[in-house]
C-alpha atoms as a PDB file:
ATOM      1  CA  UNK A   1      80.629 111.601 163.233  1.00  0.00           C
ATOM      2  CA  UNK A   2      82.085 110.188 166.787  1.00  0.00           C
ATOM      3  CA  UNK A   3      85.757 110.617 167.233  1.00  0.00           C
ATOM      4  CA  UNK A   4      87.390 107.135 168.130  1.00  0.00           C
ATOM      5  CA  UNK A   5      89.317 108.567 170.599  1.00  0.00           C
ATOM      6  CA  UNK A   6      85.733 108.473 172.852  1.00  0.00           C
ATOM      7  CA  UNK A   7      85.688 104.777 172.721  1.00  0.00           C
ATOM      8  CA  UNK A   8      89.956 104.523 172.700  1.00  0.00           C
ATOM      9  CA  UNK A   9      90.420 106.460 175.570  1.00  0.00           C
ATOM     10  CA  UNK A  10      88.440 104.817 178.169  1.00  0.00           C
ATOM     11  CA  UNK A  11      89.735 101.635 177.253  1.00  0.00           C
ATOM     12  CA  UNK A  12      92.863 102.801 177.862  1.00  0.00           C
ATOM     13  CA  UNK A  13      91.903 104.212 181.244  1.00  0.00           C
ATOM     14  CA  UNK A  14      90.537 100.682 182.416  1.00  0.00           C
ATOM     15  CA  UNK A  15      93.833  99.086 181.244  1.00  0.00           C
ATOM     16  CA  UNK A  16      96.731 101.134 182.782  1.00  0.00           C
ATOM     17  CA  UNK A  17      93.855 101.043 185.887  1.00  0.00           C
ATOM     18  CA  UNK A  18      94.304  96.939 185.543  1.00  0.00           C
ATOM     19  CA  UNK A  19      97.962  96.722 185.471  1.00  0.00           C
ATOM     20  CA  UNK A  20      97.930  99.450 188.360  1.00  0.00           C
ATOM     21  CA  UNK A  21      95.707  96.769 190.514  1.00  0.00           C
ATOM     22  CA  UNK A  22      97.846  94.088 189.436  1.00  0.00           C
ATOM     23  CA  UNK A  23     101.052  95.599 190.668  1.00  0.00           C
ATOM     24  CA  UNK A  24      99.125  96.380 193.952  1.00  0.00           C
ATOM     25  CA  UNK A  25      98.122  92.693 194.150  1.00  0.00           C
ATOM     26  CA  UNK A  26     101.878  91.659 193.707  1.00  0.00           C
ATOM     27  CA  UNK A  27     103.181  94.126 196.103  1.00  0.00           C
ATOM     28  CA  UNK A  28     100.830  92.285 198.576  1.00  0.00           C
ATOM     29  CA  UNK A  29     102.161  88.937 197.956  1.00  0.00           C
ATOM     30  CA  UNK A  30     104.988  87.842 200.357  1.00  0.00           C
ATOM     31  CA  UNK A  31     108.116  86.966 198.939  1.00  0.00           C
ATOM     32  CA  UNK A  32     110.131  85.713 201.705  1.00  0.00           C
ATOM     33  CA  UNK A  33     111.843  89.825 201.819  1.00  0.00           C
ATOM     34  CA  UNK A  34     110.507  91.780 204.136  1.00  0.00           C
ATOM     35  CA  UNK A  35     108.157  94.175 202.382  1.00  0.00           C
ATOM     36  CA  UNK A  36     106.154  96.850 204.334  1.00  0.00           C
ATOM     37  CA  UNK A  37     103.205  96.832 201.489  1.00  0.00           C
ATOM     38  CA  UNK A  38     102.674  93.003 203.230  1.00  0.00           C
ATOM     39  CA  UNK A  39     100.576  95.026 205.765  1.00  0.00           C
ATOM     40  CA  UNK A  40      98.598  97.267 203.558  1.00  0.00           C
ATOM     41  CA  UNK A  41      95.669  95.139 204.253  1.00  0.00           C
ATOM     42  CA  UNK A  42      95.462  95.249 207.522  1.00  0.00           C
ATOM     43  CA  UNK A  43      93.205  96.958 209.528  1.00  0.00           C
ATOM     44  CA  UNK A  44      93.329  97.777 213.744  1.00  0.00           C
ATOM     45  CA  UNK A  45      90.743  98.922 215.945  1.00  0.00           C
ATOM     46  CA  UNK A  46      91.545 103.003 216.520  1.00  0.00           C
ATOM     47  CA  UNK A  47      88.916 104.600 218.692  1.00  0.00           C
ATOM     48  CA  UNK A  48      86.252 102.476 218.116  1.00  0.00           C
ATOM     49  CA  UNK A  49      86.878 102.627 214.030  1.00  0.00           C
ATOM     50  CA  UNK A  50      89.046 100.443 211.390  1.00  0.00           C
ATOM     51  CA  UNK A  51      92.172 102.196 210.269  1.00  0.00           C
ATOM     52  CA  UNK A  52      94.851 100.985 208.396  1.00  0.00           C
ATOM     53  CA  UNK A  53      98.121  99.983 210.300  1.00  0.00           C
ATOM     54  CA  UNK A  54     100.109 102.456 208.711  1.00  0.00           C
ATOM     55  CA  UNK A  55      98.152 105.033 210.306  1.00  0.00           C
ATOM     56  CA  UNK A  56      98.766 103.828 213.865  1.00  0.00           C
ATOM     57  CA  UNK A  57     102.175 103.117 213.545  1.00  0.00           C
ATOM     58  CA  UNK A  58     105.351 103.899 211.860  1.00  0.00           C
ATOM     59  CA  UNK A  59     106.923 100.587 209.423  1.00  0.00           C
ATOM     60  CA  UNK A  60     110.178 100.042 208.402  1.00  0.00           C
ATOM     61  CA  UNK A  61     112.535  97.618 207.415  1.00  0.00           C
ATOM     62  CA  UNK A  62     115.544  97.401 209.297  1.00  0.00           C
ATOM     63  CA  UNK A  63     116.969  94.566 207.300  1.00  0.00           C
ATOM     64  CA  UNK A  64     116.168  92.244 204.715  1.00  0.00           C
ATOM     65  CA  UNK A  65     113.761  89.898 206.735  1.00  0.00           C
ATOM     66  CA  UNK A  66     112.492  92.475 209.624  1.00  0.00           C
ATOM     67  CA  UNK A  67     109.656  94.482 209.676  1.00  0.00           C
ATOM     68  CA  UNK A  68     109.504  97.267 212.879  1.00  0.00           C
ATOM     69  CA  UNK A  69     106.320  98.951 213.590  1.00  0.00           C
ATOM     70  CA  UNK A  70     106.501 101.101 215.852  1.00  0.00           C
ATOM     71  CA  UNK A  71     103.087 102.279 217.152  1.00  0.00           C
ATOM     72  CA  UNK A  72     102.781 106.177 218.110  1.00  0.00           C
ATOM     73  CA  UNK A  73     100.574 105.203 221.088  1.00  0.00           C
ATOM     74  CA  UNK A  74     101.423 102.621 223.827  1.00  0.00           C
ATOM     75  CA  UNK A  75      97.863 101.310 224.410  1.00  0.00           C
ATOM     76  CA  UNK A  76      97.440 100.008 220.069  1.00  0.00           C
ATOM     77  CA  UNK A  77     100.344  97.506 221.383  1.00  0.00           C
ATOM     78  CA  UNK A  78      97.848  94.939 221.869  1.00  0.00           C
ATOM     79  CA  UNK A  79      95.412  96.026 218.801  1.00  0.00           C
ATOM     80  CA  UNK A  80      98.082  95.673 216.610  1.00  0.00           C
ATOM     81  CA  UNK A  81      99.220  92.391 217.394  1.00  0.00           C
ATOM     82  CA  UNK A  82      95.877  91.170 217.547  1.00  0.00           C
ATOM     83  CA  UNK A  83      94.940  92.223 213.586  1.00  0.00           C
ATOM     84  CA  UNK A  84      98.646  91.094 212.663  1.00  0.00           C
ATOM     85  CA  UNK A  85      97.472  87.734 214.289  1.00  0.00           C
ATOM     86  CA  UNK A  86      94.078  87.280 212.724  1.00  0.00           C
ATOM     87  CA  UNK A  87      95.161  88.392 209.488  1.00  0.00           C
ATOM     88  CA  UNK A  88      96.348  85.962 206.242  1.00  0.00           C
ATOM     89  CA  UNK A  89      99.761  87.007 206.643  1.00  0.00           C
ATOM     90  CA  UNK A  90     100.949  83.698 208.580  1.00  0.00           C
ATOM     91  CA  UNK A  91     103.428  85.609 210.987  1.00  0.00           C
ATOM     92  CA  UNK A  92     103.649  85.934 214.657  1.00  0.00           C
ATOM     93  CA  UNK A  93     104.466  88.914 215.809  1.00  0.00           C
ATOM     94  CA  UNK A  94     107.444  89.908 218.515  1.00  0.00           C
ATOM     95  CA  UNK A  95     107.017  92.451 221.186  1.00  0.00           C
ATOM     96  CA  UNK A  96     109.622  93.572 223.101  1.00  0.00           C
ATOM     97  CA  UNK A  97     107.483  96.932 224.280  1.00  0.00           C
ATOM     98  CA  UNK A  98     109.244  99.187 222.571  1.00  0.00           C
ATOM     99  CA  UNK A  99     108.325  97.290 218.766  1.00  0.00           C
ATOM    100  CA  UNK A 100     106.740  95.184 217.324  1.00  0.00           C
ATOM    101  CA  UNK A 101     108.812  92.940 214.834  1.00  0.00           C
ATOM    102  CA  UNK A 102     107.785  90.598 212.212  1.00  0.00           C
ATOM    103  CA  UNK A 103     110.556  88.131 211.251  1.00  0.00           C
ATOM    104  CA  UNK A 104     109.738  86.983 207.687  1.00  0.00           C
ATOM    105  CA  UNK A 105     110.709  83.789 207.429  1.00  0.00           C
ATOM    106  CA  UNK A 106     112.458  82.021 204.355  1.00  0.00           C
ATOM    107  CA  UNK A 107     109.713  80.203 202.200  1.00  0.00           C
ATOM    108  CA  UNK A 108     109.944  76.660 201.646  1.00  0.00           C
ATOM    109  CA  UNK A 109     110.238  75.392 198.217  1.00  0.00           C
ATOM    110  CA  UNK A 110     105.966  74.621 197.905  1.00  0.00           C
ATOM    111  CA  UNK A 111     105.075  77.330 198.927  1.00  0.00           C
ATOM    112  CA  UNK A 112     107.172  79.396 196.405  1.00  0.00           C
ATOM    113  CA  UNK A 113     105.291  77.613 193.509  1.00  0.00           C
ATOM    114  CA  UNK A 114     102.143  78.101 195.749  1.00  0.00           C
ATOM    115  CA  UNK A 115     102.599  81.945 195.437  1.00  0.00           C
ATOM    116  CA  UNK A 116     104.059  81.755 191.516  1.00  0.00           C
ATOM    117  CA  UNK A 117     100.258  80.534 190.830  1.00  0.00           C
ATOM    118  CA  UNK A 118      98.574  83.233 192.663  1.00  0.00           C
ATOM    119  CA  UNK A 119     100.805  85.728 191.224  1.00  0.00           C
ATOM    120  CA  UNK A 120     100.010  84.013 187.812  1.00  0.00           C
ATOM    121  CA  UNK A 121      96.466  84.136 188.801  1.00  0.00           C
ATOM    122  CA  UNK A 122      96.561  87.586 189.370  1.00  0.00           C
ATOM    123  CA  UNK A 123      98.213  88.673 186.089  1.00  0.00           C
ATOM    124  CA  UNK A 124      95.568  86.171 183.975  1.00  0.00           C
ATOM    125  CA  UNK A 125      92.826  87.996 186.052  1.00  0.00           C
ATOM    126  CA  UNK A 126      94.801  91.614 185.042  1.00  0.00           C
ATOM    127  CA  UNK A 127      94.843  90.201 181.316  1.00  0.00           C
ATOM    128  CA  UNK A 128      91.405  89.410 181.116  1.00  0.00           C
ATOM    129  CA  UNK A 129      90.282  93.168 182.158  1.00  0.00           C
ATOM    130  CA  UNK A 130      92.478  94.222 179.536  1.00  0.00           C
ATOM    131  CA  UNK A 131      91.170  91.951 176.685  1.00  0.00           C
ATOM    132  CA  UNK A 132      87.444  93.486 178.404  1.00  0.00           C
ATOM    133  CA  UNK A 133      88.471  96.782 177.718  1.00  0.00           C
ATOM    134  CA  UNK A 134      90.090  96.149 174.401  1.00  0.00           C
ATOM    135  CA  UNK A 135      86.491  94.423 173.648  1.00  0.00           C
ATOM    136  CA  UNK A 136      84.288  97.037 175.048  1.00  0.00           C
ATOM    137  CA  UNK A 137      86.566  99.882 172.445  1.00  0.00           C
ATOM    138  CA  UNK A 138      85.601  97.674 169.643  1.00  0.00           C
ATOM    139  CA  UNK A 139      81.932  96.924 169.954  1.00  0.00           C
ATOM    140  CA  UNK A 140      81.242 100.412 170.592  1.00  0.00           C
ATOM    141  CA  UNK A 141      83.666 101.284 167.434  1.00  0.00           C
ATOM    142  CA  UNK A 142      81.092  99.339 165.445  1.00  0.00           C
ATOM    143  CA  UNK A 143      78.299 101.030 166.793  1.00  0.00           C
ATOM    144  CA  UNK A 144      79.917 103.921 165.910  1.00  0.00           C
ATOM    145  CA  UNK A 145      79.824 102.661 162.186  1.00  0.00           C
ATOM    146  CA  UNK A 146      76.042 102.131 161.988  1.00  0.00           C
ATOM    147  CA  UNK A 147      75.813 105.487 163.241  1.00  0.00           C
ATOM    148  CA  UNK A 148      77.724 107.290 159.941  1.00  0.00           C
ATOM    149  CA  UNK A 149      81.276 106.273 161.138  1.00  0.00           C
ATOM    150  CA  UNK A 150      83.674 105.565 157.978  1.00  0.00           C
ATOM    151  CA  UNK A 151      84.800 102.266 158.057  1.00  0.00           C
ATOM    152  CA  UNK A 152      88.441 102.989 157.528  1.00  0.00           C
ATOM    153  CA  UNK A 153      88.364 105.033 160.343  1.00  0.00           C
ATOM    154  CA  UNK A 154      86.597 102.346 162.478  1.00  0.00           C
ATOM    155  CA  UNK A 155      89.384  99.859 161.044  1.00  0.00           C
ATOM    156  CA  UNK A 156      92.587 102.383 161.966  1.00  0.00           C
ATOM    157  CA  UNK A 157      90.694 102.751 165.851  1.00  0.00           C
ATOM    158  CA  UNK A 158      90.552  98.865 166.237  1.00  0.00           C
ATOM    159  CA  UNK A 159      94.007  98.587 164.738  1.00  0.00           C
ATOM    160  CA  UNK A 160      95.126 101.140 168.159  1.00  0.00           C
ATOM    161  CA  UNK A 161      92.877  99.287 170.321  1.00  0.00           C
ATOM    162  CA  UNK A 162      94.837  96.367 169.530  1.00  0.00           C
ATOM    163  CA  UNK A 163      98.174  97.938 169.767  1.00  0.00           C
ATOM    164  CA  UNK A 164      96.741  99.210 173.173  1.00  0.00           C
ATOM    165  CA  UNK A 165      96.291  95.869 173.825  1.00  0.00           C
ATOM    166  CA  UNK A 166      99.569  94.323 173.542  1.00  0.00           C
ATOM    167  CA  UNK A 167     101.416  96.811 174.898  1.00  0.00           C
ATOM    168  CA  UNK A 168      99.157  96.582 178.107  1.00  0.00           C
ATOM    169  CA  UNK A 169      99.321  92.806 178.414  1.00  0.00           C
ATOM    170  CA  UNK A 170     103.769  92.984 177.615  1.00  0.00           C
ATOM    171  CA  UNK A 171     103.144  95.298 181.159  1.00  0.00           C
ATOM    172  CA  UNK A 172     101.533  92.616 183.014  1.00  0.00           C
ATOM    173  CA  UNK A 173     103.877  89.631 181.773  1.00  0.00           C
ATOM    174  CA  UNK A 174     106.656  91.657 182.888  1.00  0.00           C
ATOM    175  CA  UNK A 175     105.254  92.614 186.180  1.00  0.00           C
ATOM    176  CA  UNK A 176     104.402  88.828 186.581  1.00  0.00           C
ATOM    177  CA  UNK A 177     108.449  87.942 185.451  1.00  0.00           C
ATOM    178  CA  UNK A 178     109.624  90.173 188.258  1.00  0.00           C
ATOM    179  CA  UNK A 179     107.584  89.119 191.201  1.00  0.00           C
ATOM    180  CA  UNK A 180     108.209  85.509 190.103  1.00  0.00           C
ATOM    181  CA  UNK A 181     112.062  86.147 189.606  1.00  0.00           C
ATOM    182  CA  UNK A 182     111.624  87.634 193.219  1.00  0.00           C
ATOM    183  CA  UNK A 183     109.477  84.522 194.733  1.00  0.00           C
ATOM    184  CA  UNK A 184     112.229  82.274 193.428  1.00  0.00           C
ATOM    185  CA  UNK A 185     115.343  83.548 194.475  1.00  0.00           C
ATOM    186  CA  UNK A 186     116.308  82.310 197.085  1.00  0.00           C
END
């Protein structure tokens, strides 16, 4: 007899590993504060190989709409600004030779229901792996019956798959409530 747990556990895996992506994705998505995880993405030119910004330079956030990088050699001055300019972020950065500041500016009303729909978008694309996952658990769970699993046993599993479920997808609406909460405010 196969244990339940063989087809529960994975499908657990792939949906904390969804909500995980999904909270990346959000963290990505600028909300008019400055957030250092805007730059994640973004990759400079280091010695003839693409590295990611924070390992160039040093980020912070001296105030609410400032980011400072600070880049640990003089020469990436140039490189940095460069993949800060050709990237989707929108911003132009500041050099005074010393920094390099990003001034996030405030977002205009459209473009704060522009980013509510890609953050929705995200979490619908989040919910979907989930419900995959969820699906995957229970096919195999009636595999698992052909092959001399009790049926009230395969019933009980797809009864914690679901329950799996919903508790996943109440993680991804709330996720989504925050970061649209924090696109809104003003």
């Amino acid at each position: 007899m196969t244990d339940p747990k063989t087809y529960l556990g994975p499908a657990e895996e792939k949906m904390q590993m969804a909500v995980e992506f999904l909270d990346e994705a959000l963290a990505r998505i600028r909300a008019g504060k400055a957030n250092p995880k805007i730059l994640d993405g973004i990759r400079v030119e280091y010695y003839g190989s693409a590295v990611p910004l924070s390992n160039v330079a040093n980020i912070s956030v001296p105030d609410a709409r400032t980011i400072a990088i600070t880049p640990w050699e003089k020469p990436m001055f140039k490189e940095i600004e460069k993949a800060i300019i050709n990237s989707e972020l929108g911003i132009t950065p500041e050099n005074n030779g010393e920094v390099i500041r990003l001034c996030i500016p405030p977002l205009t009303e459209d473009r704060r229901k522009a980013l509510v729909k890609q953050s929705k978008a995200e979490a619908e694309q989040a919910k979907v792996s989930v419900r995959n996952a969820r699906r995957d658990a229970i096919d195999g769970l009636k595999k698992a019956v052909k092959q001399g699993m009790p049926e009230d046993v395969e019933k009980d599993a797809e009864g914690s798959a679901q329950k799996l479920h919903d508790k996943y997808l109440k993680k991804i609406d709330d996720l989504f409530a925050a970061k649209e909460k924090e696109i809104l405010t003003v």
